[in-house]
C-alpha atoms as a PDB file:
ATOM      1  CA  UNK A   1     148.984 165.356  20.816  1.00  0.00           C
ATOM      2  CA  UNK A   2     149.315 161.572  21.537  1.00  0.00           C
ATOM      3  CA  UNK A   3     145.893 160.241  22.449  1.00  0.00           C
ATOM      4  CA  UNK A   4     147.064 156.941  22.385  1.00  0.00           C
ATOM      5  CA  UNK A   5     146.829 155.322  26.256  1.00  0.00           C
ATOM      6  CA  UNK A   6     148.866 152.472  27.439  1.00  0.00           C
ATOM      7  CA  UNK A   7     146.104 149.574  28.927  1.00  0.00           C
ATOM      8  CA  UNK A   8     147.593 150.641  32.398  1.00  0.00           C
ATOM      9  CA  UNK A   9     146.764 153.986  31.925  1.00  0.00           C
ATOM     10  CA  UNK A  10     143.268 153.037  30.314  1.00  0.00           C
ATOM     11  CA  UNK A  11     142.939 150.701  33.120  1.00  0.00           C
ATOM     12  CA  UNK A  12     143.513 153.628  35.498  1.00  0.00           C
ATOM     13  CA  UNK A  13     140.935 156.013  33.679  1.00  0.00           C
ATOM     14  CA  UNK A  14     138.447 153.527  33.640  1.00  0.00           C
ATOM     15  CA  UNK A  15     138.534 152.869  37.920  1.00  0.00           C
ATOM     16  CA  UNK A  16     138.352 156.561  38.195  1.00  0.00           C
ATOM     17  CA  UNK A  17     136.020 156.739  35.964  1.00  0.00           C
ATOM     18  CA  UNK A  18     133.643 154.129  38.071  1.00  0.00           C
ATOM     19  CA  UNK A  19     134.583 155.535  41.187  1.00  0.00           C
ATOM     20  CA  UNK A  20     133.332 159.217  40.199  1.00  0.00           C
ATOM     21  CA  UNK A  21     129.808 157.391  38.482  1.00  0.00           C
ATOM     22  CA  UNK A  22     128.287 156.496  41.284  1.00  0.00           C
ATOM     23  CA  UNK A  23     124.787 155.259  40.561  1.00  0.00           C
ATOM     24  CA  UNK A  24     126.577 152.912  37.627  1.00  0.00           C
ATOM     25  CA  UNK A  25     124.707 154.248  35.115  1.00  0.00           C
ATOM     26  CA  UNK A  26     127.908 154.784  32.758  1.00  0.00           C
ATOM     27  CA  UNK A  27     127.717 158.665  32.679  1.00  0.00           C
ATOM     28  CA  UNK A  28     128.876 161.070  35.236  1.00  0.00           C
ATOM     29  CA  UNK A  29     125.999 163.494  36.165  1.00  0.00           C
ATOM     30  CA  UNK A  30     126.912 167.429  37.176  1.00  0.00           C
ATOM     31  CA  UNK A  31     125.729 166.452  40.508  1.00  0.00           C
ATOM     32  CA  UNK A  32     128.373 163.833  40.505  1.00  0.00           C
ATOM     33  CA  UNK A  33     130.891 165.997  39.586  1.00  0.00           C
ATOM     34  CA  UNK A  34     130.385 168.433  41.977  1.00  0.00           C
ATOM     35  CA  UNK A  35     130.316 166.172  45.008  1.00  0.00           C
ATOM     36  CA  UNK A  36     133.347 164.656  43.695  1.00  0.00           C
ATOM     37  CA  UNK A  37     135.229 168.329  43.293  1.00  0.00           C
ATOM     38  CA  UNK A  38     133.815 168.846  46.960  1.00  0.00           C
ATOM     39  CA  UNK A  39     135.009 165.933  48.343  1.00  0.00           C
ATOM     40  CA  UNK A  40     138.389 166.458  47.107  1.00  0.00           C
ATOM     41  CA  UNK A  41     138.515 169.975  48.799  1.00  0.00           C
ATOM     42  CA  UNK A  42     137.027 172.248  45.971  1.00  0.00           C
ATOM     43  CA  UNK A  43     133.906 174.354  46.141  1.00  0.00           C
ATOM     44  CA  UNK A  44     132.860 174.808  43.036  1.00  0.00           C
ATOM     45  CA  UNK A  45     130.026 176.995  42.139  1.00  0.00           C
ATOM     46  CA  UNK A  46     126.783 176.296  39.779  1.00  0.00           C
ATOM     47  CA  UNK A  47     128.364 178.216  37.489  1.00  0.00           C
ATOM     48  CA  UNK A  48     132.255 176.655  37.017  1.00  0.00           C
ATOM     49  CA  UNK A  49     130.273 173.052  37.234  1.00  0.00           C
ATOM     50  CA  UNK A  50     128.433 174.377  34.358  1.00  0.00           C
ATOM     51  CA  UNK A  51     131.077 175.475  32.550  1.00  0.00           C
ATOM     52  CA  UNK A  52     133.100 172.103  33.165  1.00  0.00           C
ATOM     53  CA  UNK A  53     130.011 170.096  31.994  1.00  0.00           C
ATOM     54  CA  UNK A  54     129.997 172.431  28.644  1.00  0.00           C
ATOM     55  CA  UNK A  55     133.537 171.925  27.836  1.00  0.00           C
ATOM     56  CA  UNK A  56     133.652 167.911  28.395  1.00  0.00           C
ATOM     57  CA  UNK A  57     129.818 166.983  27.284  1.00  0.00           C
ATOM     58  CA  UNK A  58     130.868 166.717  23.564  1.00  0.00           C
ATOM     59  CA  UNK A  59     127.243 165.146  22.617  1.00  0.00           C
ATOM     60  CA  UNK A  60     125.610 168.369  25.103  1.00  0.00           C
ATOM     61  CA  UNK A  61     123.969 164.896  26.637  1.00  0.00           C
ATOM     62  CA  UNK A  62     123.778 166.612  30.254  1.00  0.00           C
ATOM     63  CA  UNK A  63     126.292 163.694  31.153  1.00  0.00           C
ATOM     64  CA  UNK A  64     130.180 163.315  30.415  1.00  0.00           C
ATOM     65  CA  UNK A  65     130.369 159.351  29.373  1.00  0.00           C
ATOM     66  CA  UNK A  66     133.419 157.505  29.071  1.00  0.00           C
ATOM     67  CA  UNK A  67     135.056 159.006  26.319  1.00  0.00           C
ATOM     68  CA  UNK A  68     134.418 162.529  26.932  1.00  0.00           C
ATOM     69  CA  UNK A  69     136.019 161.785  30.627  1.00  0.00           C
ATOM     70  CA  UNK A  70     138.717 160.049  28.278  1.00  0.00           C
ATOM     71  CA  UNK A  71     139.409 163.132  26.198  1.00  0.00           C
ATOM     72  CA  UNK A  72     138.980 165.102  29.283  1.00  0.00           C
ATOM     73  CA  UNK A  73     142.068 163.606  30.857  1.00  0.00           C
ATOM     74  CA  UNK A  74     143.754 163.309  27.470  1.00  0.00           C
ATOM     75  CA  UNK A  75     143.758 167.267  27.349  1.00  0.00           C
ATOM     76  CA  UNK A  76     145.228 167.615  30.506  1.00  0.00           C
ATOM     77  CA  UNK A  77     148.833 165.411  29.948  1.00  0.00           C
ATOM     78  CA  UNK A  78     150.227 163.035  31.939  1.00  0.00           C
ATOM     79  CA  UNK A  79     151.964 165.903  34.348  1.00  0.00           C
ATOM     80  CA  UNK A  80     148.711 167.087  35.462  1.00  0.00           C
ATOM     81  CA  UNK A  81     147.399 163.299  36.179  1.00  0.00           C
ATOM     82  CA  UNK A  82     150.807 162.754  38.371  1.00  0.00           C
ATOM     83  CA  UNK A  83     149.247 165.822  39.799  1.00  0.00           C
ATOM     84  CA  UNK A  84     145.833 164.718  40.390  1.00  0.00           C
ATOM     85  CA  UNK A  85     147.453 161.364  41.699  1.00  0.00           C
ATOM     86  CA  UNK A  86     149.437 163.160  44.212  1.00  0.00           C
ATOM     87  CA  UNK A  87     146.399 165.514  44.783  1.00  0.00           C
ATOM     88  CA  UNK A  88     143.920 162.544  45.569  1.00  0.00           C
ATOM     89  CA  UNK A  89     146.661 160.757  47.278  1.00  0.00           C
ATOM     90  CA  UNK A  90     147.026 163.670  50.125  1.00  0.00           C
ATOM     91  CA  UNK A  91     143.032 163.564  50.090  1.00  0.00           C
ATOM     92  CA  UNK A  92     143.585 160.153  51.403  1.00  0.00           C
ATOM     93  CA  UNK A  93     146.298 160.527  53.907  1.00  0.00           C
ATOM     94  CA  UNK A  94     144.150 162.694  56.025  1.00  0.00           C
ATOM     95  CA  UNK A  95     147.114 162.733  58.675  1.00  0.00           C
ATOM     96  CA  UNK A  96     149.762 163.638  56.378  1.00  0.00           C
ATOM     97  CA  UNK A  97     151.692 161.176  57.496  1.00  0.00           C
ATOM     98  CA  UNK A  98     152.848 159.346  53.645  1.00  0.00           C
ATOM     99  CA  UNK A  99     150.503 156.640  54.328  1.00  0.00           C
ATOM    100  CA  UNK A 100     146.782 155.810  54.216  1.00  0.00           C
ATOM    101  CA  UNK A 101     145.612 153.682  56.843  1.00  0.00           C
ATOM    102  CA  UNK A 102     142.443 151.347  57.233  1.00  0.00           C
ATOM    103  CA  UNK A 103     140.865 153.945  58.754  1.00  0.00           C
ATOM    104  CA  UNK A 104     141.642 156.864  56.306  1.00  0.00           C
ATOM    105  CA  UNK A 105     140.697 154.439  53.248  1.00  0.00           C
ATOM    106  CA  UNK A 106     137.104 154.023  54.860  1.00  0.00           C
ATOM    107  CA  UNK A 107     136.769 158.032  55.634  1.00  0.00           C
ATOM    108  CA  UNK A 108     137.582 159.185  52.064  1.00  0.00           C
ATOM    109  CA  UNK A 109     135.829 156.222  50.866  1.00  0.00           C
ATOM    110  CA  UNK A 110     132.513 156.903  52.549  1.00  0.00           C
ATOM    111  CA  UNK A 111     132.830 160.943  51.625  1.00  0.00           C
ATOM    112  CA  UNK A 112     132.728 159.497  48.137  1.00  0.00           C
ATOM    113  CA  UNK A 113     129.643 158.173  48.982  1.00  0.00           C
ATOM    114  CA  UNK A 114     131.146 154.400  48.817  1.00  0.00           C
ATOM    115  CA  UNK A 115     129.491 152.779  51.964  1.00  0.00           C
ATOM    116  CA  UNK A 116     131.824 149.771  52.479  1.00  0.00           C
ATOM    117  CA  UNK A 117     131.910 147.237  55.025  1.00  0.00           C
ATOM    118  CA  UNK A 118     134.901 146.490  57.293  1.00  0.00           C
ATOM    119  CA  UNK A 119     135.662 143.830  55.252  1.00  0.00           C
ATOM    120  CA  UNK A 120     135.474 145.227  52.262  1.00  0.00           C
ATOM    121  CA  UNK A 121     137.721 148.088  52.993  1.00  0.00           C
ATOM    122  CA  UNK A 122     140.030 145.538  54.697  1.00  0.00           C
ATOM    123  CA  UNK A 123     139.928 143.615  51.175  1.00  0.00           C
ATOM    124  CA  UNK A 124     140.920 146.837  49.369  1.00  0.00           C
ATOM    125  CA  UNK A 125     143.844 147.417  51.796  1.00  0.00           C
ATOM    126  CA  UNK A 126     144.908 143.929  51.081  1.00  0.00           C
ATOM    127  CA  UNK A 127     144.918 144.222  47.063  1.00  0.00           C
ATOM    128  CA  UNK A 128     146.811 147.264  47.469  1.00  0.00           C
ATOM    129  CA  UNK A 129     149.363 147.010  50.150  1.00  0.00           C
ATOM    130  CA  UNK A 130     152.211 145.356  48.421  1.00  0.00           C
ATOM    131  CA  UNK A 131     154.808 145.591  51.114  1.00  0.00           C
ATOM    132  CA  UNK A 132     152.211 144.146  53.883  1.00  0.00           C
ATOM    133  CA  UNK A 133     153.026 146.689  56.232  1.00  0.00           C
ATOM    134  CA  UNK A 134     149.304 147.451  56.640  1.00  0.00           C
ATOM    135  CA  UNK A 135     149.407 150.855  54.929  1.00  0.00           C
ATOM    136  CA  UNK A 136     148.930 152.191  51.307  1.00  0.00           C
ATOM    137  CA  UNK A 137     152.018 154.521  50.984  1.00  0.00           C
ATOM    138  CA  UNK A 138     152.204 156.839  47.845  1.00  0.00           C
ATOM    139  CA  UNK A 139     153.494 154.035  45.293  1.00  0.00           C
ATOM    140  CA  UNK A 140     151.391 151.631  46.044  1.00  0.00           C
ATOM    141  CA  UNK A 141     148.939 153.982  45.938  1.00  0.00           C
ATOM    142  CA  UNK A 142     149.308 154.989  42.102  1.00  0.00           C
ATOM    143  CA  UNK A 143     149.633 150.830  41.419  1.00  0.00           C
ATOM    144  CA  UNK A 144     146.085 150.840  43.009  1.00  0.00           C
ATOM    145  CA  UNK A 145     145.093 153.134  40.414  1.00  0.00           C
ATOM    146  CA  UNK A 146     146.707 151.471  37.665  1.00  0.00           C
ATOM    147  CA  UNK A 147     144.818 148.272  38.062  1.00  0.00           C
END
């Protein structure tokens, strides 16, 4: 298997990485994981969160840290993270429409339990909306993610 990542790719990792550790304290918790598997439309149970956490948490920490999440994703191959992207990328566009709006970008956003300010949000829709049409559509989307 090639474990070597391109810094785009590491790049990528590392925001989702941040994104799913949401008290910043460099590990992802089970808790964490399962409100991030929730909020992307899965219910988990105790039990398959458990069994996640025992597969990934190499050191048996209680915590996946950067480099298990690393060899986490590494194990799946690059056609299941186009599949993730497309995944988290119709978790977005609530409306199905092929774009995320303002709106949508603060819903998913605040699920996540990111509590962003107008301006913040609008700030993130700048960065990523290349075109300037004032929507995220799927490309731009996975450049977001690559940054």
């Amino acid at each position: 298997m090639n474990t070597q990542l391109s810094n785009e790719e590491l790049s990528a990792y590392r925001d989702a990485f941040s994104l799913f550790d949401k008290d910043d304290s460099g590990t992802i918790s089970v808790d964490e994981l399962g409100a991030i598997m929730r909020s992307l439309g899965q219910k988990p149970s105790q039990q398959e969160l458990d069994r996640i956490m025992n597969e990934v948490d190499l050191d048996h920490s209680g915590t996946i840290d950067f480099n298990e999440f690393l060899a986490m994703m590494s194990k799946m191959g690059s056609n299941t993270i186009d599949e993730e992207l497309d995944e988290a990328f119709k978790v977005f566009d609530r409306d199905g429409s092929g774009q995320i709006s303002e709106e949508e970008l603060k819903a998913v956003m605040n699920s996540l339990g990111e509590r962003l300010s107008d301006a913040e949000v609008h700030a993130m829709m700048l960065e990523a909306d290349t075109n300037g049409d004032g929507q995220i559509d799927y490309k731009e989307f996975v450049k977001m993610f690559a940054h």
